[in-house]
Protein backbone atom coordinates (compact mmCIF):
# COMPACT_ATOMS: atom_id res chain seq x y z
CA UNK A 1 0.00 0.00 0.00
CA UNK A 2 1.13 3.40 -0.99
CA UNK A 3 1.98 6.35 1.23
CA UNK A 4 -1.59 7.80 0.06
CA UNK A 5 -3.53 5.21 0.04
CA UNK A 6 -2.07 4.31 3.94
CA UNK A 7 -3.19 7.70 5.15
CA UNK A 8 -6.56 7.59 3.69
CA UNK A 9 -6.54 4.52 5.57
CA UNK A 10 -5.72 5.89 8.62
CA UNK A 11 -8.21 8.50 8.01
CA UNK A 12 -11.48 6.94 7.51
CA UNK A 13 -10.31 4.91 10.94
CA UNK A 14 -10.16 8.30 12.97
CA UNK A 15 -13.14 9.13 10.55
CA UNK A 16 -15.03 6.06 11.99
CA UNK A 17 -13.58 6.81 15.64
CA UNK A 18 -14.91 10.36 15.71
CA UNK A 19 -18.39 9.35 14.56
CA UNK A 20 -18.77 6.43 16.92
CA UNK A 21 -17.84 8.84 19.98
CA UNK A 22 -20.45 11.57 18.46
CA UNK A 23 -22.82 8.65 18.43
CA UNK A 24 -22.21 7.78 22.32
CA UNK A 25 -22.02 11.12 23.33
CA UNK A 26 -25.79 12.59 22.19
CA UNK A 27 -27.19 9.28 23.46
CA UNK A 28 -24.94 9.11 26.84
CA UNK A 29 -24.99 13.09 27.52
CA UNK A 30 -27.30 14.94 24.79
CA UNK A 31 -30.30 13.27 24.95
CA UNK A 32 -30.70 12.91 28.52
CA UNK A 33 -30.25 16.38 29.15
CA UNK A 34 -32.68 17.38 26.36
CA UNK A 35 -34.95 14.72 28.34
CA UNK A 36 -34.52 16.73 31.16
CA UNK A 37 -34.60 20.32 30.32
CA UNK A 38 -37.54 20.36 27.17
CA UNK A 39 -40.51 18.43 28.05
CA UNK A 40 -42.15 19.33 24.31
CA UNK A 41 -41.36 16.56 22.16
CA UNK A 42 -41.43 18.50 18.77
CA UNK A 43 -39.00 20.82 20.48
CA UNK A 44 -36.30 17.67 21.43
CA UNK A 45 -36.55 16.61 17.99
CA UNK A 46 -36.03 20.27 16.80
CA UNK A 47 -32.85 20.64 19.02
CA UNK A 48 -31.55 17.06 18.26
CA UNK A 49 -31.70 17.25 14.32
CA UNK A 50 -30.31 20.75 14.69
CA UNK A 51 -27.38 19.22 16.62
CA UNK A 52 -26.98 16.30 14.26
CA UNK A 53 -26.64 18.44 11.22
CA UNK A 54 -24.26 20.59 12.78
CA UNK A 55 -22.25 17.15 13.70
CA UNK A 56 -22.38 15.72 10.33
CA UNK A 57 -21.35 18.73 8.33
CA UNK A 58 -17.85 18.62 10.82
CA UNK A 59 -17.86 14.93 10.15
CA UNK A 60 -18.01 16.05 6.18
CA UNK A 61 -15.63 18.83 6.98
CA UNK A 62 -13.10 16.39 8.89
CA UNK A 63 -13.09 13.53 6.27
CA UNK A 64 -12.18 16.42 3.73
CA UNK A 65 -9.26 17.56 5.82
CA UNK A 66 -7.91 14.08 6.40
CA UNK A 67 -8.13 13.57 2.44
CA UNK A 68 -10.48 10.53 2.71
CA UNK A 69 -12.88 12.25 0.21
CA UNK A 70 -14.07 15.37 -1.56
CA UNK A 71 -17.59 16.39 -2.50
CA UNK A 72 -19.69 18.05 -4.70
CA UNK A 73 -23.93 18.79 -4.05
CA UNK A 74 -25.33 20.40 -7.42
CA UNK A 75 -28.45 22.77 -6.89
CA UNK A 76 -28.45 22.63 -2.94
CA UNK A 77 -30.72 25.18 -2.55
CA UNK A 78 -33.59 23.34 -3.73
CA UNK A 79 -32.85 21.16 -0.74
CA UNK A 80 -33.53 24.01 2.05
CA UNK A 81 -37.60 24.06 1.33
CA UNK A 82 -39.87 22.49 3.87
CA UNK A 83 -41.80 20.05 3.54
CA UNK A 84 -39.87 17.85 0.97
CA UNK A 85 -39.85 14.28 -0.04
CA UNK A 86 -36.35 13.54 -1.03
CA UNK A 87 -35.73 10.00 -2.27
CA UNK A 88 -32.18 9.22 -3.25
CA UNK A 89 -30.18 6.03 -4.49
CA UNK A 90 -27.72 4.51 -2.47
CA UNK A 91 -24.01 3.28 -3.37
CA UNK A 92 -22.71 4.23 0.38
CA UNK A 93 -23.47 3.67 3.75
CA UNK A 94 -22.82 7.49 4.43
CA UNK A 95 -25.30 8.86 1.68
CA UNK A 96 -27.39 10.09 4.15
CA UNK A 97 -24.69 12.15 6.22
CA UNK A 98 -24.26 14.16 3.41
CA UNK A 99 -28.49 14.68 3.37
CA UNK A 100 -28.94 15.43 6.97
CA UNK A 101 -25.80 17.23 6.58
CA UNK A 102 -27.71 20.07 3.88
CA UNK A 103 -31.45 20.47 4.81
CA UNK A 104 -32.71 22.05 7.60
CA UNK A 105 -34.57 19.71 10.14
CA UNK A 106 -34.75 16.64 8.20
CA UNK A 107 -36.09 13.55 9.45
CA UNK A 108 -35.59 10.24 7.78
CA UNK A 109 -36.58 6.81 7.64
CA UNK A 110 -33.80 4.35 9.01
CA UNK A 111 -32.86 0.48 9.75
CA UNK A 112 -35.07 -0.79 12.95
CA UNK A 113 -31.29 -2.06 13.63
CA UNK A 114 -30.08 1.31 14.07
CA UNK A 115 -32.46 2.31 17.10
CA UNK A 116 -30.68 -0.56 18.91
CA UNK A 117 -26.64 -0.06 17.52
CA UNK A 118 -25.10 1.48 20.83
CA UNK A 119 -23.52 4.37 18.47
CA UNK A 120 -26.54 5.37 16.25
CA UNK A 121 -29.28 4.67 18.50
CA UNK A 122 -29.10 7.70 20.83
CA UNK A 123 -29.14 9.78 17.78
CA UNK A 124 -31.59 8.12 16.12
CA UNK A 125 -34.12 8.13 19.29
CA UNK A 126 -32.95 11.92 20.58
CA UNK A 127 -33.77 13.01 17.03
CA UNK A 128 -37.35 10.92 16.47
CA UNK A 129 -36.26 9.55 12.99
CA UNK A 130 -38.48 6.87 11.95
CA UNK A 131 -38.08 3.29 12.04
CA UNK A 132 -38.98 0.70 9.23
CA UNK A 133 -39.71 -2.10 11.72
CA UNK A 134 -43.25 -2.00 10.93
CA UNK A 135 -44.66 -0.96 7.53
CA UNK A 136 -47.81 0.40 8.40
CA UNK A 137 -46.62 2.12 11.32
CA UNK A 138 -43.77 4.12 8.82
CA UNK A 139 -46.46 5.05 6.74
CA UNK A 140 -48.21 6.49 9.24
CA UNK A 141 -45.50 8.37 10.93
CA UNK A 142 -44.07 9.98 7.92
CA UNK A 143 -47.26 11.30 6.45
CA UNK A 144 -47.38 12.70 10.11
CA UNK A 145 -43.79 14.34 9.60
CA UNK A 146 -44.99 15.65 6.30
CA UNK A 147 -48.15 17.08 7.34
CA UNK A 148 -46.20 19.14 10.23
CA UNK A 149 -43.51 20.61 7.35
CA UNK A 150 -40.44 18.59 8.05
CA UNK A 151 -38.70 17.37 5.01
CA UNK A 152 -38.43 13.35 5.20
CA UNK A 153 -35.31 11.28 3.33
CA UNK A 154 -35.79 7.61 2.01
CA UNK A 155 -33.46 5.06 0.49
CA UNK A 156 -36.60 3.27 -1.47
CA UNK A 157 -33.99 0.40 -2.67
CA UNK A 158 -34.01 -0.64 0.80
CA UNK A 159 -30.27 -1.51 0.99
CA UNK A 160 -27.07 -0.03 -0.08
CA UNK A 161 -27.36 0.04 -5.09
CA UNK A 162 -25.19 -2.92 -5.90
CA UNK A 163 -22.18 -1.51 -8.08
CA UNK A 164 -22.53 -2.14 -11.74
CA UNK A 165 -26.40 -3.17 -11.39
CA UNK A 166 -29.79 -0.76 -12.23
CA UNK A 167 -31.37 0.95 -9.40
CA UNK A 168 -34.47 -1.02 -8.57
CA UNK A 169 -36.72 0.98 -6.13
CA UNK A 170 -39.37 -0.56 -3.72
CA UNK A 171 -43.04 0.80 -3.69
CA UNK A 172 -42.07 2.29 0.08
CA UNK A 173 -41.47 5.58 -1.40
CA UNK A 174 -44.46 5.72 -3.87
CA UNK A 175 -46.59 4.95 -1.39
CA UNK A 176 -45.52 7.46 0.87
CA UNK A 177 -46.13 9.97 -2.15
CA UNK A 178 -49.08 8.92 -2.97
CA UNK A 179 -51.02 8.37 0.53
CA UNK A 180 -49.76 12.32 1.60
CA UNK A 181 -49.66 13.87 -1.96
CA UNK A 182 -46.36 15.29 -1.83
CA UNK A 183 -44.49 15.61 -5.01
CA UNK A 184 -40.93 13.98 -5.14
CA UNK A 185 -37.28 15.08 -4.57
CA UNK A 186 -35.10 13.03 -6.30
CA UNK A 187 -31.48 13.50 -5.42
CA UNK A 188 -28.76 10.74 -7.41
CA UNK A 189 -25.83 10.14 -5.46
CA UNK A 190 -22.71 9.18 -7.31
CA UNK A 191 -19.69 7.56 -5.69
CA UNK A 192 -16.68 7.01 -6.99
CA UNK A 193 -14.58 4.76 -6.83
CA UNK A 194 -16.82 3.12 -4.76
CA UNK A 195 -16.46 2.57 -0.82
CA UNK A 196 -18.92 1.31 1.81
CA UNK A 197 -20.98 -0.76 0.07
CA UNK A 198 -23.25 -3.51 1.09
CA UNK A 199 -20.56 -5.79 3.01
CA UNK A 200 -18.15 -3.86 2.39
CA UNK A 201 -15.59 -3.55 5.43
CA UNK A 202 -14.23 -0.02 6.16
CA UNK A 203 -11.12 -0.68 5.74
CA UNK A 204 -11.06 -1.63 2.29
CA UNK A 205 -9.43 1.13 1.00
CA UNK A 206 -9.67 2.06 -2.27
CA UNK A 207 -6.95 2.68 -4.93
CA UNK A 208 -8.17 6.74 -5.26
CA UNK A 209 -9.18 9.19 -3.04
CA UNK A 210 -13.46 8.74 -2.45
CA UNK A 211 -15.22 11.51 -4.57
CA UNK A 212 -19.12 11.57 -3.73
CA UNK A 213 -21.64 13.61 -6.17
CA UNK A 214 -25.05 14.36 -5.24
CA UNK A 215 -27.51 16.49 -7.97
CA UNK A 216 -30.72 17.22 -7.21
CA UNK A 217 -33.22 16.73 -9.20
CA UNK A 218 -36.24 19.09 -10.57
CA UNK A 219 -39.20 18.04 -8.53
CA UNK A 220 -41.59 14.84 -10.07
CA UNK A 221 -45.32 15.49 -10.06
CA UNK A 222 -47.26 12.61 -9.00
CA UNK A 223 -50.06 10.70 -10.94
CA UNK A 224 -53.39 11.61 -9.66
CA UNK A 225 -55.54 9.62 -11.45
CA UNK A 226 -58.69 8.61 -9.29
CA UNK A 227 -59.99 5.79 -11.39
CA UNK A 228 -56.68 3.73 -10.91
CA UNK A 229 -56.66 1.97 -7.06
CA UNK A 230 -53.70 3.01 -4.88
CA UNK A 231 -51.51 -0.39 -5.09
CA UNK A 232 -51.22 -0.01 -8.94
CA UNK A 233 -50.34 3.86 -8.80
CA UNK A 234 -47.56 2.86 -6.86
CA UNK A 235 -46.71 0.18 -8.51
CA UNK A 236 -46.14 2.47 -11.90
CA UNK A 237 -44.67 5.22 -9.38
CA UNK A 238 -42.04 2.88 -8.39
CA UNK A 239 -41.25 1.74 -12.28
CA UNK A 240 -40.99 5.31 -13.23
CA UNK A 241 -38.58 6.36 -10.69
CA UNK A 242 -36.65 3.67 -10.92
CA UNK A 243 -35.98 4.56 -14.96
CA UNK A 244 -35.75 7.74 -13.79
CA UNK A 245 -33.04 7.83 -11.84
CA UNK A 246 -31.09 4.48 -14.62
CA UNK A 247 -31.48 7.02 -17.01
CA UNK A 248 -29.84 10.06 -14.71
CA UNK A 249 -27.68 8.10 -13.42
CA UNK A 250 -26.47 6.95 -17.18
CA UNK A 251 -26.34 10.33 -18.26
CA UNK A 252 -24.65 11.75 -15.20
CA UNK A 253 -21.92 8.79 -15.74
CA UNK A 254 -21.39 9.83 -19.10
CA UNK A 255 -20.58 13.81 -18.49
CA UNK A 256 -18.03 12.32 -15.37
CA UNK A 257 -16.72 10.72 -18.49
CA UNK A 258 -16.59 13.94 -20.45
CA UNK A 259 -14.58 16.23 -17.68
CA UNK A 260 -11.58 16.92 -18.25
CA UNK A 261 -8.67 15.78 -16.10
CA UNK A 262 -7.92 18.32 -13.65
């Protein structure tokens, strides 16, 4: 392994450190003292995804400095309006770091698993983020988020996009859509070369420094057609953003290809 290559290594270990001790820290010292102190539970949410964002945009800012990767987010500013749907593809397990990182007061759907990791689940319960343990009970809780203005994030694959393969959404994220009536964010992530995918160790290193690319995308207007029951609504919502975001993704691949070397 190369001098380069070695530090990178070394930096997405402290990178890893850092975040674990960020994790235990809101759930060991944060949240209990927001517990104590705010009895409105809007307002602990508030505070905690306030907190978090500030966190992750250091945790950006420190992987940056140690050279493990660089960044680029294309038409941000569409991000910072309440009351968003954002649904994104997913080539790393830190995707949504870099989403929490850039809109204000975002909740998100997570991994039941992740309300019972000792790092992530102090966040994840300080902050109220929803859990996909039960279906019908995410459903309900993010038309709820929705309804109140917060902007909600979703990975509708369901797991981390295999490299090399289409994106192939699940109806989670149509039917979201189409029960509330919110129009869709789409936000394609690019990452390359890739890092952190699904069983994919950290330290597996990879020949070049990480470069993530997130673009988001003009807002998708939803099908309202009446006549046409719920279930198969969704089920052409789900085909249509998942050709959606093949063909964005193809096209975005293609003007990486273009750039020149810098």
């Amino acid at each position: 392994m190369n001098v380069n290559r070695w530090w990178r290594g070394l930096g997405t270990a402290l990178s890893f450190i850092a975040f674990g001790i960020g994790g235990l820290f809101i759930g060991l010292v944060v949240a209990p003292l927001l517990s104590l102190c705010v009895r409105d539970n809007e307002r602990r949410h508030y505070l905690a995804r306030c907190l978090i964002q500030r966190c992750f945009r250091c945790f950006i800012n420190l992987m940056q400095g140690l050279g493990v990767l660089d960044y680029r987010l294309d038409h941000q500013e569409r991000l910072q309006r309440p009351g968003l749907l954002v649904l994104a593809n997913h080539p790393s397990l830190i995707d949504v770091i870099f989403l929490l990182a850039h809109m204000p007061h975002a909740n998100c759907i997570v991994k039941g698993r992740l309300a019972n990791n000792p790092f992530t689940r102090g966040p994840v319960r300080a902050a109220g983020y929803i859990t996909n343990s039960e279906p019908e009970a995410v459903l309900e809780a993010a038309g709820e988020s929705l309804r109140k203005g917060h902007s909600l994030i979703l990975f509708p694959e369901g797991t981390r996009t295999k490299p090399q393969r289409p994106i192939k959404f699940r109806r989670g994220g149509a039917n979201i859509a189409l029960r509330t009536g919110t129009k869709i964010t789409p936000v394609l992530i690019s990452c390359t070369p890739t890092t952190l995918t699904k069983g994919e160790p950290w330290y597996h290193i990879p020949a070049s420094r990480v470069r993530m690319e997130l673009r988001v995308l003009d807002d998708l207007p939803l099908n309202d057609d009446k006549q046409q029951p719920t279930g198969q609504l969704a089920r052409q919502l789900t085909q249509r953003l998942s050709d959606h975001f093949n063909r964005e993704l193809e096209r975005f691949h293609h003007e990486q290809d273009m750039r020149p070397d810098t």
